[in-house]
PDB file of N, CA and C in Angstrom:
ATOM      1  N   UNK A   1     -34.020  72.740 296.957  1.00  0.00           N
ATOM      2  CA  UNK A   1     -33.756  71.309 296.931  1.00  0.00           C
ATOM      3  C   UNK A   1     -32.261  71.100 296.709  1.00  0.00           C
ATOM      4  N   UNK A   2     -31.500  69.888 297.733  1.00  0.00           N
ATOM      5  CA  UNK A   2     -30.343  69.746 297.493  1.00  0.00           C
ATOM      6  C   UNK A   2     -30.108  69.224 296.359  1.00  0.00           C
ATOM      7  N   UNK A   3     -30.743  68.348 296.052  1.00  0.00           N
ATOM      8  CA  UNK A   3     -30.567  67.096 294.580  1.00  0.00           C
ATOM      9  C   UNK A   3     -30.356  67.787 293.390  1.00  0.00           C
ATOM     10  N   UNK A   4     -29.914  67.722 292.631  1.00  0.00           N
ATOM     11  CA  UNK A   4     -29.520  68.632 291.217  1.00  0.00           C
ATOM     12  C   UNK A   4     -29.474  67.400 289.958  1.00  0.00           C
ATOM     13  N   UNK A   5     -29.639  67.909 288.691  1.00  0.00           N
ATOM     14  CA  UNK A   5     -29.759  67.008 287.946  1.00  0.00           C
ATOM     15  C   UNK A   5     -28.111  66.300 287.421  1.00  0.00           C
ATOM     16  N   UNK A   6     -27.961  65.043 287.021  1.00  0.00           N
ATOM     17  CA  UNK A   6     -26.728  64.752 286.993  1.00  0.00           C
ATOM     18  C   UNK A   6     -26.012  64.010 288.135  1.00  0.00           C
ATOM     19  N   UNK A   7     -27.031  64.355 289.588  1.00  0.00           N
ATOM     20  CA  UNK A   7     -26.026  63.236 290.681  1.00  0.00           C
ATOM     21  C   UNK A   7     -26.898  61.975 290.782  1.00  0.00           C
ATOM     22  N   UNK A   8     -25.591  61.430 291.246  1.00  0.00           N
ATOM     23  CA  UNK A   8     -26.278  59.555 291.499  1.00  0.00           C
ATOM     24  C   UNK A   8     -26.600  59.803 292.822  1.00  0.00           C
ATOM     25  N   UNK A   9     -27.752  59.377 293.069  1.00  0.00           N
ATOM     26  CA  UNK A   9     -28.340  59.106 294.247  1.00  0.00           C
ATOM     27  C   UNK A   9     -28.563  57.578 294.278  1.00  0.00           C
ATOM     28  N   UNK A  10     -29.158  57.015 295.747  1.00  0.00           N
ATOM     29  CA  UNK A  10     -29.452  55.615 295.969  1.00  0.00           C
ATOM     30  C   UNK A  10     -30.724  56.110 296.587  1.00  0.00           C
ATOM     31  N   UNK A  11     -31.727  55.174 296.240  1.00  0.00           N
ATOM     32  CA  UNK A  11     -33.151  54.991 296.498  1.00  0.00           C
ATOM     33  C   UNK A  11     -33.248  54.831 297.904  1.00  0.00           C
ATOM     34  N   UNK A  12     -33.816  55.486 298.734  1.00  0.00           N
ATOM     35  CA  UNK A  12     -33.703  54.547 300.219  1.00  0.00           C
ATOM     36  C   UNK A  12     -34.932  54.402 300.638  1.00  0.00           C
ATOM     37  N   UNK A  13     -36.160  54.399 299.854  1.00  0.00           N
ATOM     38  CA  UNK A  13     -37.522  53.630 300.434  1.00  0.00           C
ATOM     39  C   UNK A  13     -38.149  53.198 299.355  1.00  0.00           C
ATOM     40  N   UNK A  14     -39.475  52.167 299.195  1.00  0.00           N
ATOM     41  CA  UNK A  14     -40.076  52.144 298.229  1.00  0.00           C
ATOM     42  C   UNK A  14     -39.324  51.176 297.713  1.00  0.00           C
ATOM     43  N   UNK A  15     -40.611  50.418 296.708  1.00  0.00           N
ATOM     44  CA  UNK A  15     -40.358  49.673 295.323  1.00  0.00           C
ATOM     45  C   UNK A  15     -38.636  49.114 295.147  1.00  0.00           C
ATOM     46  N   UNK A  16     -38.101  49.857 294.884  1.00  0.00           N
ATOM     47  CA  UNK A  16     -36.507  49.910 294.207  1.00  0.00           C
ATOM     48  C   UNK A  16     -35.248  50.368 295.356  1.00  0.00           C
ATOM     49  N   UNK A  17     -36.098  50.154 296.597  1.00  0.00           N
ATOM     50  CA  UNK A  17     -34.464  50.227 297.579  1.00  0.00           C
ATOM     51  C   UNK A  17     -33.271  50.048 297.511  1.00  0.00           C
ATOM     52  N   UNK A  18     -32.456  50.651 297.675  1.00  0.00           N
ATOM     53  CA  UNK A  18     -31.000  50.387 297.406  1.00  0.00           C
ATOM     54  C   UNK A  18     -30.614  49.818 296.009  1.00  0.00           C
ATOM     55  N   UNK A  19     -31.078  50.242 294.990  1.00  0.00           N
ATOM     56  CA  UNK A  19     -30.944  50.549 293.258  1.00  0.00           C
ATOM     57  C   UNK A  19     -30.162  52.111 293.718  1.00  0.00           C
ATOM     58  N   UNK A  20     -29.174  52.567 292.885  1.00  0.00           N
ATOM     59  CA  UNK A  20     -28.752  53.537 292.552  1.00  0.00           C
ATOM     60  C   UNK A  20     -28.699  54.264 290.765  1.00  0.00           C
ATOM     61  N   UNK A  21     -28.602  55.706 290.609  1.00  0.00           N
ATOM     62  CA  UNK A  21     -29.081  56.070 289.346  1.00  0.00           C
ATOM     63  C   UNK A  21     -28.886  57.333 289.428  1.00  0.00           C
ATOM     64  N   UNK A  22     -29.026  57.941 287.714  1.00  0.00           N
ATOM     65  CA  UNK A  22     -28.662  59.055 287.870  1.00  0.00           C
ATOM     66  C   UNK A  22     -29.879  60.197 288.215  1.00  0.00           C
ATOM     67  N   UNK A  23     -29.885  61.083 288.373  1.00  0.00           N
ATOM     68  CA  UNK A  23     -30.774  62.221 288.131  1.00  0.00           C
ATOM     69  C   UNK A  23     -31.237  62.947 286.781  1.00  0.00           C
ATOM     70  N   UNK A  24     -32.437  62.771 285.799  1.00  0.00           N
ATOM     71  CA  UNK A  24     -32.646  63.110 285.230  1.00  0.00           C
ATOM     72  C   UNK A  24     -32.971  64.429 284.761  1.00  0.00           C
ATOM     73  N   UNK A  25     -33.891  64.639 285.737  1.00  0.00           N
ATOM     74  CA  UNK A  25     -35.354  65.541 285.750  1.00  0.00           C
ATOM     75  C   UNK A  25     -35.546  66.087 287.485  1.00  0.00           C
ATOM     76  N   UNK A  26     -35.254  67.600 287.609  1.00  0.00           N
ATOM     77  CA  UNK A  26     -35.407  67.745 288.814  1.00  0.00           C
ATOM     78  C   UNK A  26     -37.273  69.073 289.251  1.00  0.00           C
ATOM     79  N   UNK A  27     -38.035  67.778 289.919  1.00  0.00           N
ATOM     80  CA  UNK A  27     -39.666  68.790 289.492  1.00  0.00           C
ATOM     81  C   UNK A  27     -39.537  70.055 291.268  1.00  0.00           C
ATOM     82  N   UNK A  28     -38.922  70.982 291.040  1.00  0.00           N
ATOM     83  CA  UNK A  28     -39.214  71.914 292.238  1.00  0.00           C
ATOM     84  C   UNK A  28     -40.194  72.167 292.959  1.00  0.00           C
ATOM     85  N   UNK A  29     -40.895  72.508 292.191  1.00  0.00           N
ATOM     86  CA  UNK A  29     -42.441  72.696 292.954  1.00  0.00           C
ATOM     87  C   UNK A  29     -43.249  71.278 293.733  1.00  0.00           C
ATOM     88  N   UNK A  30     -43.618  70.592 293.097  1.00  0.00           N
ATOM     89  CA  UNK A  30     -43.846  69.125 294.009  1.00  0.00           C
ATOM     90  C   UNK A  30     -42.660  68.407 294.380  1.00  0.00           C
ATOM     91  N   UNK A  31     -41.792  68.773 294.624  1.00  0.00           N
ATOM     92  CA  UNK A  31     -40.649  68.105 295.332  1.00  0.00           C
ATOM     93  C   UNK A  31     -40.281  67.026 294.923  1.00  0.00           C
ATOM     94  N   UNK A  32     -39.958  66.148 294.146  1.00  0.00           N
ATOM     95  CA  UNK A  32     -39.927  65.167 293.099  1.00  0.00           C
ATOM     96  C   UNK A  32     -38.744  65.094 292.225  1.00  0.00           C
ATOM     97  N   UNK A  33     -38.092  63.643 291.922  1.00  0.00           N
ATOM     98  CA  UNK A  33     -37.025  63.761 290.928  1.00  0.00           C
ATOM     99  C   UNK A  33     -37.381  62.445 290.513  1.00  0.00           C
ATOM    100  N   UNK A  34     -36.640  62.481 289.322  1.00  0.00           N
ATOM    101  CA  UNK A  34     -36.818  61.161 288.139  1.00  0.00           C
ATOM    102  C   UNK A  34     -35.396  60.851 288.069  1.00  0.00           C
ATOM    103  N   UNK A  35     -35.788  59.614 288.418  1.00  0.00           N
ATOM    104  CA  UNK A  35     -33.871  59.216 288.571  1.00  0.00           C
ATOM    105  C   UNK A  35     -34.216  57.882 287.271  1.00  0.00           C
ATOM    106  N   UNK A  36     -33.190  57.641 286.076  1.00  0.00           N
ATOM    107  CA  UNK A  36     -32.936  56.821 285.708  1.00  0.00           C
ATOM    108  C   UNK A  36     -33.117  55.140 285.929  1.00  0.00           C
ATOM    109  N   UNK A  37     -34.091  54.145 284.924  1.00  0.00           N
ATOM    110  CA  UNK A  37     -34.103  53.268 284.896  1.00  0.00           C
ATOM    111  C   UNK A  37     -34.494  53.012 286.706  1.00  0.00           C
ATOM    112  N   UNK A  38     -35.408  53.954 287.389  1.00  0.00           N
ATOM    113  CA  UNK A  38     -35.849  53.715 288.858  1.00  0.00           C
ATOM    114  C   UNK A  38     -37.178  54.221 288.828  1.00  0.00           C
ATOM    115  N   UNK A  39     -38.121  53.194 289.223  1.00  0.00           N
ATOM    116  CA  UNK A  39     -39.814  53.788 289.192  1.00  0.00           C
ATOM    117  C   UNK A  39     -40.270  53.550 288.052  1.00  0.00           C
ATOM    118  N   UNK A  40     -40.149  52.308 287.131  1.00  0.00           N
ATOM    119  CA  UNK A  40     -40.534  52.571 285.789  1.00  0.00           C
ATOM    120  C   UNK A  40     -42.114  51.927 286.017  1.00  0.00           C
ATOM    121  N   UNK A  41     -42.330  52.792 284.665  1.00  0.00           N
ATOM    122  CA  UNK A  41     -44.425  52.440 285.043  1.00  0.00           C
ATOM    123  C   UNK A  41     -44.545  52.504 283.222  1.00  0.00           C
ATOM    124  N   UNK A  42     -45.758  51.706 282.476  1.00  0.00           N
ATOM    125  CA  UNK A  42     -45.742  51.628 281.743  1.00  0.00           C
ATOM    126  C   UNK A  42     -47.322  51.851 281.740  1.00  0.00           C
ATOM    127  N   UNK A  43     -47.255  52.628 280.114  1.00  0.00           N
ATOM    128  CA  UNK A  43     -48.546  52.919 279.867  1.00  0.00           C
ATOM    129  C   UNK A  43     -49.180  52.770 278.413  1.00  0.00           C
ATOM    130  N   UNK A  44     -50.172  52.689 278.444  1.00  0.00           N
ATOM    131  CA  UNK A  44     -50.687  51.435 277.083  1.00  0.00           C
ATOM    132  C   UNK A  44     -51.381  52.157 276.764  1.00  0.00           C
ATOM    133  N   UNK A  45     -50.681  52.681 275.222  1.00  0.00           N
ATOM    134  CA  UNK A  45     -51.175  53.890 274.617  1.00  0.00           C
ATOM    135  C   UNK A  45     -52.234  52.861 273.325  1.00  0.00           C
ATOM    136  N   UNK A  46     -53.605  53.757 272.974  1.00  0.00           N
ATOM    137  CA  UNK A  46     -54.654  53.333 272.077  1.00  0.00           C
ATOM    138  C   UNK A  46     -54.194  53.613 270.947  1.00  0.00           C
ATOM    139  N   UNK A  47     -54.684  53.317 269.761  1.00  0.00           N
ATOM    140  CA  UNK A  47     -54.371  52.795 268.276  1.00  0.00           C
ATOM    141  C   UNK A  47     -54.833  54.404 267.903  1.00  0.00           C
ATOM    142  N   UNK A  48     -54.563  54.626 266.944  1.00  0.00           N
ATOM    143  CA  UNK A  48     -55.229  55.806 266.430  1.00  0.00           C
ATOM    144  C   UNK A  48     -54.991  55.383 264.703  1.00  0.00           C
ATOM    145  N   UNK A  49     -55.165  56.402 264.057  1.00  0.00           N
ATOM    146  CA  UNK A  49     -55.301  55.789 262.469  1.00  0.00           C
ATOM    147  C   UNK A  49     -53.912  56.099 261.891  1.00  0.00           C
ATOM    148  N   UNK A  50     -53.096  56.983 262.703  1.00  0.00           N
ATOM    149  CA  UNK A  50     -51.803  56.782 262.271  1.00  0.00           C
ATOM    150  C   UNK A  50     -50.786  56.231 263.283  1.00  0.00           C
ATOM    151  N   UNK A  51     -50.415  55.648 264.203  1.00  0.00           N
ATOM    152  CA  UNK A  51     -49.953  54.554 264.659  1.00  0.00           C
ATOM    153  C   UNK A  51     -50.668  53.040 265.787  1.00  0.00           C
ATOM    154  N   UNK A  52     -50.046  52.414 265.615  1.00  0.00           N
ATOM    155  CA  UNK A  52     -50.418  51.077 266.102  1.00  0.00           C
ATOM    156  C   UNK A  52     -50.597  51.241 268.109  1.00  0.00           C
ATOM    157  N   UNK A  53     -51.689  50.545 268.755  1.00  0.00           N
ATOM    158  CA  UNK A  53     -51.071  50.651 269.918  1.00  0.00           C
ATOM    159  C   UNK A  53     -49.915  50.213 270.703  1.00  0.00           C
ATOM    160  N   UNK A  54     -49.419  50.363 271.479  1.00  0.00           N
ATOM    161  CA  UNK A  54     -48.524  50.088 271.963  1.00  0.00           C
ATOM    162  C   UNK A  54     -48.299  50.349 273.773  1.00  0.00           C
ATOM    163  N   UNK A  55     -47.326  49.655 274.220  1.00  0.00           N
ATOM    164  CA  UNK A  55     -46.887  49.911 275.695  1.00  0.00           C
ATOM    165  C   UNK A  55     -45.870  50.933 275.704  1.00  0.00           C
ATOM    166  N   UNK A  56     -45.566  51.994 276.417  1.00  0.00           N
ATOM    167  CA  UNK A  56     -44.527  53.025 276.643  1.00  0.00           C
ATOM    168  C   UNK A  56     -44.028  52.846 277.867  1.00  0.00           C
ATOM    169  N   UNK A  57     -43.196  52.462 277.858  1.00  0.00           N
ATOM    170  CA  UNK A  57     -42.385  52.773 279.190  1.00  0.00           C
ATOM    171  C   UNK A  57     -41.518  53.661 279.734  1.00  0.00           C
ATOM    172  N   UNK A  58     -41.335  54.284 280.627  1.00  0.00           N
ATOM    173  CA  UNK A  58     -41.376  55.614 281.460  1.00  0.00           C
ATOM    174  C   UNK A  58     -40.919  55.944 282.480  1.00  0.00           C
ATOM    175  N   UNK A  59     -39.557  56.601 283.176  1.00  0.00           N
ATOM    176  CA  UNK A  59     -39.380  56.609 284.472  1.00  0.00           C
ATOM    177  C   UNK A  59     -40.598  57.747 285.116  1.00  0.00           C
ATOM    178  N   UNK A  60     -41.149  57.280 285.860  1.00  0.00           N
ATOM    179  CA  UNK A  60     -42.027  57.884 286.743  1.00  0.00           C
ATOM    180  C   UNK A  60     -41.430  58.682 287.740  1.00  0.00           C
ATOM    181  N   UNK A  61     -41.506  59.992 287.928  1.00  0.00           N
ATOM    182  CA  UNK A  61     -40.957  61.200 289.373  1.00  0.00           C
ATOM    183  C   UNK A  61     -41.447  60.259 290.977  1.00  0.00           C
ATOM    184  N   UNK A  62     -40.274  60.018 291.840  1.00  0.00           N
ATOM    185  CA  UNK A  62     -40.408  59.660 292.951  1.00  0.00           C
ATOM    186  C   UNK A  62     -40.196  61.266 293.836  1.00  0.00           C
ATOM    187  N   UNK A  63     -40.384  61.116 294.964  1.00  0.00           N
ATOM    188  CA  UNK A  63     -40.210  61.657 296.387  1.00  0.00           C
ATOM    189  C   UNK A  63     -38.617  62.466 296.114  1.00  0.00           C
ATOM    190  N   UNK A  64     -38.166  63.191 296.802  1.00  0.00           N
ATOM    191  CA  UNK A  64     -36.748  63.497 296.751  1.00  0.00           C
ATOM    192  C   UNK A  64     -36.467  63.558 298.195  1.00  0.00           C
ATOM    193  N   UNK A  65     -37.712  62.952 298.972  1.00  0.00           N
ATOM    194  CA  UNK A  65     -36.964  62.668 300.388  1.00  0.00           C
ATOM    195  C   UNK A  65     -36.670  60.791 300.559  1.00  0.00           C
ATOM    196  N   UNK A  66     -37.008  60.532 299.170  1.00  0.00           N
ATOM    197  CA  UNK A  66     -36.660  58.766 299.242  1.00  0.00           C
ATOM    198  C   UNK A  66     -35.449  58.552 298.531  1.00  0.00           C
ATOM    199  N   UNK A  67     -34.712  59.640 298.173  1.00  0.00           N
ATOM    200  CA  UNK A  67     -33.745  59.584 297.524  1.00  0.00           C
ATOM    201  C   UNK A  67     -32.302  60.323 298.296  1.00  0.00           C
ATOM    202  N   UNK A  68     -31.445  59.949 298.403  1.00  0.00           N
ATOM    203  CA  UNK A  68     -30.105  60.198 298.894  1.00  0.00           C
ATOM    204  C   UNK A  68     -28.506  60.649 298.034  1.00  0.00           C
ATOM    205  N   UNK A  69     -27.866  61.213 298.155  1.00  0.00           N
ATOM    206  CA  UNK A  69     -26.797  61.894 297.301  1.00  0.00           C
ATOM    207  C   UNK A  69     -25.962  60.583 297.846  1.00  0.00           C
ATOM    208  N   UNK A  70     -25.133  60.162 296.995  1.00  0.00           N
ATOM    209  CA  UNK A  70     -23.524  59.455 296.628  1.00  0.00           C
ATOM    210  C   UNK A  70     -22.493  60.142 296.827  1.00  0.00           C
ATOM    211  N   UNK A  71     -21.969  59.787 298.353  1.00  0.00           N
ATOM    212  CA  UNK A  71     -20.579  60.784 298.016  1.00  0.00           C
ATOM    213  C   UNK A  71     -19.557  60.151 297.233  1.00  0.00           C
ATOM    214  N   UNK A  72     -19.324  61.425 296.150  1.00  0.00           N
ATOM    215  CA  UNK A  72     -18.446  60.471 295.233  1.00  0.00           C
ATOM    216  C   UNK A  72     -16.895  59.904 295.273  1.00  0.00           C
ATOM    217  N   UNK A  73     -16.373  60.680 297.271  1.00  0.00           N
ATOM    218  CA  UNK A  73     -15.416  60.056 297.453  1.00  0.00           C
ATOM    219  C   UNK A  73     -15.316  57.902 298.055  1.00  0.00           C
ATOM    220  N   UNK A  74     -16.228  58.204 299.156  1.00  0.00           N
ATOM    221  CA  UNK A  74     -16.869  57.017 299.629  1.00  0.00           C
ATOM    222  C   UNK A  74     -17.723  56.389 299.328  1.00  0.00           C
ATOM    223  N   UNK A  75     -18.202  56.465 298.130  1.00  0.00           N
ATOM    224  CA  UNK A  75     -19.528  56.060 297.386  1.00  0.00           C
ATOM    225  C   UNK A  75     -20.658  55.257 298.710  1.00  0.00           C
ATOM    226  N   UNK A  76     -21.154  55.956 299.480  1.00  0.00           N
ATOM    227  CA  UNK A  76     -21.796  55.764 300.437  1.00  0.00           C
ATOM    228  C   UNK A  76     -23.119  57.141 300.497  1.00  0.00           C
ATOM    229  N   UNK A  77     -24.336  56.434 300.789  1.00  0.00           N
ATOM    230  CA  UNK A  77     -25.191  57.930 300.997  1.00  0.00           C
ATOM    231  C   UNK A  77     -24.747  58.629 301.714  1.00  0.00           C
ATOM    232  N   UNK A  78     -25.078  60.175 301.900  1.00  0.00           N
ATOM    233  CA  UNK A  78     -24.740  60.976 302.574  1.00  0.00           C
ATOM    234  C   UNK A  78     -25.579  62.126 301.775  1.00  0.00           C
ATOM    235  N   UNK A  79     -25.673  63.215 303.388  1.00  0.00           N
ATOM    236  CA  UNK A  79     -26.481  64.622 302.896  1.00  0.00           C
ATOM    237  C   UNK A  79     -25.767  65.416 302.254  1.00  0.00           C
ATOM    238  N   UNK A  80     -26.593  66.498 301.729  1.00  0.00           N
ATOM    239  CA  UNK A  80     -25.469  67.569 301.365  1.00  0.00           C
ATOM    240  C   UNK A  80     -25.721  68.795 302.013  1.00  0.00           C
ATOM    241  N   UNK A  81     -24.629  69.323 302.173  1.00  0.00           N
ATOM    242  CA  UNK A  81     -24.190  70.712 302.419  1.00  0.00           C
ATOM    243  C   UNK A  81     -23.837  71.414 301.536  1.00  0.00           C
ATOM    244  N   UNK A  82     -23.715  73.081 302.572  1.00  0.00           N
ATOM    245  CA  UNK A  82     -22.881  74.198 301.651  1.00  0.00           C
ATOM    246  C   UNK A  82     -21.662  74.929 302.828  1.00  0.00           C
ATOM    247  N   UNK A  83     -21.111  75.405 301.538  1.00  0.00           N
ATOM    248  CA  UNK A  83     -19.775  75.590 302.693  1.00  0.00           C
ATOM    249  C   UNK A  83     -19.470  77.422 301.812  1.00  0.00           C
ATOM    250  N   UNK A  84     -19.227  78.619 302.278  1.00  0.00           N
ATOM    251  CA  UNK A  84     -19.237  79.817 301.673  1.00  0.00           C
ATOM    252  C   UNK A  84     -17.414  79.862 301.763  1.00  0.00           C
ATOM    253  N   UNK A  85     -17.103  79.712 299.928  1.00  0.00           N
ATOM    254  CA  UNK A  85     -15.584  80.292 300.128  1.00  0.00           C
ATOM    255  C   UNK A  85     -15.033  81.604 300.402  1.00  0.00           C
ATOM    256  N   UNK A  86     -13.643  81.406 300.479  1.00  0.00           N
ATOM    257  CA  UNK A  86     -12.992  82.884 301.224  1.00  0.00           C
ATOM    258  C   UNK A  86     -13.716  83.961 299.955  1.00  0.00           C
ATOM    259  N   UNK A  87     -13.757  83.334 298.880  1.00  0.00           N
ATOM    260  CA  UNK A  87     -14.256  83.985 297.696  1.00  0.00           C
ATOM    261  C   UNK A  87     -15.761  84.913 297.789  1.00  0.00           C
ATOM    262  N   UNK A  88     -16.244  84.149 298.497  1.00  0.00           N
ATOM    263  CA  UNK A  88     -17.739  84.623 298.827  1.00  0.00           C
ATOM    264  C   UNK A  88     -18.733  83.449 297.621  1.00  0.00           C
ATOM    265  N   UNK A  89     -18.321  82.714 297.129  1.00  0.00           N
ATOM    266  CA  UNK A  89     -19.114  81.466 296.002  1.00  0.00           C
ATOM    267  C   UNK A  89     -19.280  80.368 297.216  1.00  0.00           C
ATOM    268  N   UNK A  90     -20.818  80.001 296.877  1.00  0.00           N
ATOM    269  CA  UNK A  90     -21.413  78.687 297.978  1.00  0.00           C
ATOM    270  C   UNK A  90     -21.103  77.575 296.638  1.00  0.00           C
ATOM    271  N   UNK A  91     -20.836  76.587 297.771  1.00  0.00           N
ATOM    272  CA  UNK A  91     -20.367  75.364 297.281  1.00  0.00           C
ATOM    273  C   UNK A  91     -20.791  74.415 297.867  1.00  0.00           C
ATOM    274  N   UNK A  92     -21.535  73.166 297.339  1.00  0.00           N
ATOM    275  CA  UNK A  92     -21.908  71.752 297.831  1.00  0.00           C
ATOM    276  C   UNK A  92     -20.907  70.917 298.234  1.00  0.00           C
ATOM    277  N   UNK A  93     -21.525  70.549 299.661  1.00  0.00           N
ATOM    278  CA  UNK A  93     -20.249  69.793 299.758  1.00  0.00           C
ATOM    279  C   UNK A  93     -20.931  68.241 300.643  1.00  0.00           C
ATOM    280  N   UNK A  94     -20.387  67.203 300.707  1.00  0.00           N
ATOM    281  CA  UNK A  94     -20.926  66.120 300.876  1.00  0.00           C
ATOM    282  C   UNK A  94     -20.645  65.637 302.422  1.00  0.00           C
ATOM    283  N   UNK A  95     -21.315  65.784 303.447  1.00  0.00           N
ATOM    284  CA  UNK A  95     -21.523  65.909 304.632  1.00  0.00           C
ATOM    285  C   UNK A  95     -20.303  64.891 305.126  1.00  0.00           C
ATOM    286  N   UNK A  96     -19.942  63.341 304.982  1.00  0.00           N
ATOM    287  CA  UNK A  96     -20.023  62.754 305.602  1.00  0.00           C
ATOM    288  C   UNK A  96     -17.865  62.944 305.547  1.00  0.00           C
ATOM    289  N   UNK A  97     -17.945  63.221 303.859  1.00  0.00           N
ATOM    290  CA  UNK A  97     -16.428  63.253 303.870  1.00  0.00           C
ATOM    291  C   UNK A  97     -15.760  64.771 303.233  1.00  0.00           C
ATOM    292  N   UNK A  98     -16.873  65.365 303.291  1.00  0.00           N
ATOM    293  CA  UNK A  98     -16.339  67.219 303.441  1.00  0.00           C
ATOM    294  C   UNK A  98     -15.878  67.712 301.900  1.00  0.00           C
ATOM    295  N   UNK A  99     -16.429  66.733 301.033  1.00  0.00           N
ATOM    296  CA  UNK A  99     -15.617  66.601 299.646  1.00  0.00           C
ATOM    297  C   UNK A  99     -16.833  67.537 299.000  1.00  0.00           C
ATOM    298  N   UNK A 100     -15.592  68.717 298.226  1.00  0.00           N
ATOM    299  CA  UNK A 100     -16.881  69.848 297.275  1.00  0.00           C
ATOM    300  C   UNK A 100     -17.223  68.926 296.276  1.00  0.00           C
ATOM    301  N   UNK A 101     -18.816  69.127 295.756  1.00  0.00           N
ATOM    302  CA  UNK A 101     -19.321  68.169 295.020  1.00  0.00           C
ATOM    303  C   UNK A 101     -18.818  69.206 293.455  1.00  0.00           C
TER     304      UNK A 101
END
């Protein structure tokens, strides 16, 4: 998966279109990321004898094909790439303006 935890992506389907946010939580195996204050779902937890009930609110894991990288020169979506230095170290780099992430 290109997405890594820590980049701002912009939402591009679903619920919260064009909201942008950070990357929290990156789930590999089901293909999935939890981006910040995007997808929130709340859940209404029962009383028990040592606390009261209550509502929890929660960013919920979206798609990571509904989600898009920020290039952080053009702050515009864009894919990512890799580019292999003279060094032989792979490096991300942001398709649209060639900038190592």
């Amino acid at each position: 998966m290109k997405i890594k935890v820590n980049d701002q992506v912009v939402i591009i389907a679903g619920k919260d279109r064009n909201k942008t946010g950070k990357v929290l939580r990156v789930l590999e195996k089901s293909n999935r990321v939890v981006v910040e204050g995007i997808n929130v779902a709340t859940r209404h937890m029962r009383k028990t004898k040592t606390q009261k009930g209550q509502k929890v609110q929660f960013n919920a894991p979206l798609s990571a094909s509904n989600v898009m990288f920020i290039d952080p020169k053009t702050k515009k979506p864009t894919r990512v790439g890799y580019n292999i230095t003279k060094e032989g170290k792979k490096e991300r780099i942001a398709k649209k303006s060639k900038t190592v992430i």
